[in-house]
Structure formats: structure tokens, C-alpha cells
C-alpha atoms as a PDB file:
ATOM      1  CA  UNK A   1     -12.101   6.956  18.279  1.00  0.00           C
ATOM      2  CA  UNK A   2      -8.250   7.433  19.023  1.00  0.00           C
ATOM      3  CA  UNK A   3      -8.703   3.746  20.637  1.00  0.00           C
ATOM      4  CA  UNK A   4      -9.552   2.393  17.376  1.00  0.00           C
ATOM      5  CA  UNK A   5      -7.418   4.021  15.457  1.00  0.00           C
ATOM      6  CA  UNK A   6      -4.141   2.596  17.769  1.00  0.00           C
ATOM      7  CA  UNK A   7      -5.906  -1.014  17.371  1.00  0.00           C
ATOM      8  CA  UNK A   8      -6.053  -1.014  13.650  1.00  0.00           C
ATOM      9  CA  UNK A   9      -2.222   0.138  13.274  1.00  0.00           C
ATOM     10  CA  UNK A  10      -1.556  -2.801  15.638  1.00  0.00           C
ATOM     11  CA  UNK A  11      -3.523  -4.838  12.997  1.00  0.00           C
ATOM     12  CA  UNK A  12      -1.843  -3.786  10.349  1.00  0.00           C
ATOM     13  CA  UNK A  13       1.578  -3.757  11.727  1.00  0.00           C
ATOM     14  CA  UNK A  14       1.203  -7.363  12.928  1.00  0.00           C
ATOM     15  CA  UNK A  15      -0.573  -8.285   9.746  1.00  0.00           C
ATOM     16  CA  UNK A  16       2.301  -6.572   7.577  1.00  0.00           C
ATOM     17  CA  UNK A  17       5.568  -7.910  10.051  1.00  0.00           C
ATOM     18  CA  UNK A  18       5.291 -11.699   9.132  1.00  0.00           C
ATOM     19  CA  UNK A  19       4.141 -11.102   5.146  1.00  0.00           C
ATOM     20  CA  UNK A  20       7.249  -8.581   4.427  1.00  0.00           C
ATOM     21  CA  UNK A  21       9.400 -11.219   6.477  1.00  0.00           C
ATOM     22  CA  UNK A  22       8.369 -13.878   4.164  1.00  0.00           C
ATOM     23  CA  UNK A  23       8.758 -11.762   0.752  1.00  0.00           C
ATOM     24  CA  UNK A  24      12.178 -10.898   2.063  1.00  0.00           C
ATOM     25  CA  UNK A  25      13.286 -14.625   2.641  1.00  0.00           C
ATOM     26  CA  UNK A  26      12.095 -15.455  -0.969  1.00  0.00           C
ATOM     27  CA  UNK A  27      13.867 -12.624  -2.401  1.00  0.00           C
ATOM     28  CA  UNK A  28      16.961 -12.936  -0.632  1.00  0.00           C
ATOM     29  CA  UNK A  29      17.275 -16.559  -1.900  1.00  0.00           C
ATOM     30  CA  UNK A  30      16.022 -15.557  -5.413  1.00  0.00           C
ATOM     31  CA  UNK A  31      13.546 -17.692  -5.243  1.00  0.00           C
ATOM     32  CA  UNK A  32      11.193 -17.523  -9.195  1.00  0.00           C
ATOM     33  CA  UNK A  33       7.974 -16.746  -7.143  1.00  0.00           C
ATOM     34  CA  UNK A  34       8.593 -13.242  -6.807  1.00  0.00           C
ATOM     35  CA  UNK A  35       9.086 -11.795 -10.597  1.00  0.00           C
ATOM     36  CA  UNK A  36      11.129  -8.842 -10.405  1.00  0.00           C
ATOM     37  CA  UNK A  37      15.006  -8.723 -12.722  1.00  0.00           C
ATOM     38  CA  UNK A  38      17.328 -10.795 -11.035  1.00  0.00           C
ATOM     39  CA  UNK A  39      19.971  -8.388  -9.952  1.00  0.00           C
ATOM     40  CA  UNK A  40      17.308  -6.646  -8.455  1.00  0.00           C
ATOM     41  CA  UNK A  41      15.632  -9.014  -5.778  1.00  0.00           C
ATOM     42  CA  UNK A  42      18.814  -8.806  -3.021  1.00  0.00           C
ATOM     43  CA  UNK A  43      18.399  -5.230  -2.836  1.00  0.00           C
ATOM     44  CA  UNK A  44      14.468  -5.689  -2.743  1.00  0.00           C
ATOM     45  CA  UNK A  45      14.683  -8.596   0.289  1.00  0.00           C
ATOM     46  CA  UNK A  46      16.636  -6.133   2.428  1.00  0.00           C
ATOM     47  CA  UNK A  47      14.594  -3.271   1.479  1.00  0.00           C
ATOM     48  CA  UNK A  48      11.194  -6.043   2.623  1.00  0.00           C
ATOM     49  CA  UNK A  49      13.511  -6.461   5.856  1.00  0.00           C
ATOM     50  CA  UNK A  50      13.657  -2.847   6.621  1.00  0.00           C
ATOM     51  CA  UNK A  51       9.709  -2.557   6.249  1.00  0.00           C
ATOM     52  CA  UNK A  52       9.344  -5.065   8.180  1.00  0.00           C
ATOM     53  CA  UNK A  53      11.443  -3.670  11.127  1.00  0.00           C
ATOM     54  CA  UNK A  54       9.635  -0.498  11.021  1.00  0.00           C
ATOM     55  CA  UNK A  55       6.518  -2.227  11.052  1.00  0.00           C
ATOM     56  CA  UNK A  56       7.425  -3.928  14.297  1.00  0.00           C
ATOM     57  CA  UNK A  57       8.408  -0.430  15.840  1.00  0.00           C
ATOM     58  CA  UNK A  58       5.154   0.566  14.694  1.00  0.00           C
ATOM     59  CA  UNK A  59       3.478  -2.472  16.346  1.00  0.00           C
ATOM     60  CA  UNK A  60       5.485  -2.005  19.279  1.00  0.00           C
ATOM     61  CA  UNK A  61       4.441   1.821  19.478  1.00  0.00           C
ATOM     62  CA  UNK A  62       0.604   0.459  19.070  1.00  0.00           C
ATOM     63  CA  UNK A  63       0.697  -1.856  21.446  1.00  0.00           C
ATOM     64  CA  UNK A  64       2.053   0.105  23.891  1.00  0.00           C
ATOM     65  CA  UNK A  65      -0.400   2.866  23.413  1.00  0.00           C
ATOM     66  CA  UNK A  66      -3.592   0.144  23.541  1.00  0.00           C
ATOM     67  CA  UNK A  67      -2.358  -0.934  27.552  1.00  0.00           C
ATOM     68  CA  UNK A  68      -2.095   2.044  28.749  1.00  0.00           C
ATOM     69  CA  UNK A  69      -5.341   3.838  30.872  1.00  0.00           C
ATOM     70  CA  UNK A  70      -7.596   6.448  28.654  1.00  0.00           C
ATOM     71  CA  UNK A  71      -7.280   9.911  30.519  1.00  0.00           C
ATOM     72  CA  UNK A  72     -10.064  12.497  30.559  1.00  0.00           C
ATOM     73  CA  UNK A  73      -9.500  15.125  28.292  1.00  0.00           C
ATOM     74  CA  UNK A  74     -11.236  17.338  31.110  1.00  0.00           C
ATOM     75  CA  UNK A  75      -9.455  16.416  34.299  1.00  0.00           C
ATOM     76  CA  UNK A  76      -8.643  19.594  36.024  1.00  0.00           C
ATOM     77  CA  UNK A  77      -5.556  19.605  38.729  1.00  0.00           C
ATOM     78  CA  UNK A  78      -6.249  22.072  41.551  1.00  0.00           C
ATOM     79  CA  UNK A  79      -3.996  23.371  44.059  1.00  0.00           C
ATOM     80  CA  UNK A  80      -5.054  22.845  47.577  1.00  0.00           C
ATOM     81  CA  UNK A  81      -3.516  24.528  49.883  1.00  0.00           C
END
């Protein structure tokens, strides 16, 4: 279950990284496809270039956690001496 969890953030994340890239482009250059008050879409772009670096920590973080090898949750270490 914990497996699919990891592989739908990685979705997401991967999904949501080139999307918030794009709306920040278009509001950083003001651009009339995006209606939100003028003065407001600079502020907005950085705030969709923010997201968007989380989002590719997050993917990162996922992606990371999908390669490595599942351990057993009982594995028992014993002392041999």
C-alpha cells in the first residue's frame, strides 16, 4: 500500500511540475489567458514558481523512495556470538 501511495505523489508531482511552470511563464509575462487584476499576476507567477519547486522536491523525495528495496517489517537482527 505504502508503494502506491509513493507512486501516485510521483504522479502528481511530475504531473503538477511542468503545468505550474507553464502558468508561471504566462503570468510573469502578463499574458490575457490567465484572468486575474493586473498588478496581481507577477506576484502570482513567482508564487506558481515556488509550487513548482516544491513539487520537484516532492518528486525528487518520491522517486527516491520508489528505487529503493521494500524491507520486512518483521526482520529480526540476532546476536550471534
Amino acid at each position: 500500500m505504502a508503494g502506491l501511495c509513493v507512486t501516485f505523489c510521483a504522479l502528481m508531482s511530475a504531473l503538477a511540475v511542468p503545468l505550474l511552470l507553464f502558468f508561471g511563464y504566462l503570468l510573469s509575462n502578463s499574458s490575457p489567458m490567465i484572468e486575474i487584476p493586473e498588478p496581481m499576476k507577477p506576484d502570482a507567477g513567482k508564487g506558481c514558481y515556488m509550487a513548482a519547486g516544491l513539487y520537484a522536491v516532492t518528486l525528487c523525495f518520491a522517486y527516491r523512495k520508489m528505487q529503493e528495496e521494500p524491507e520486512s517489517a518483521r526482520e529480526v537482527k540476532l546476536n550471534q556470538e
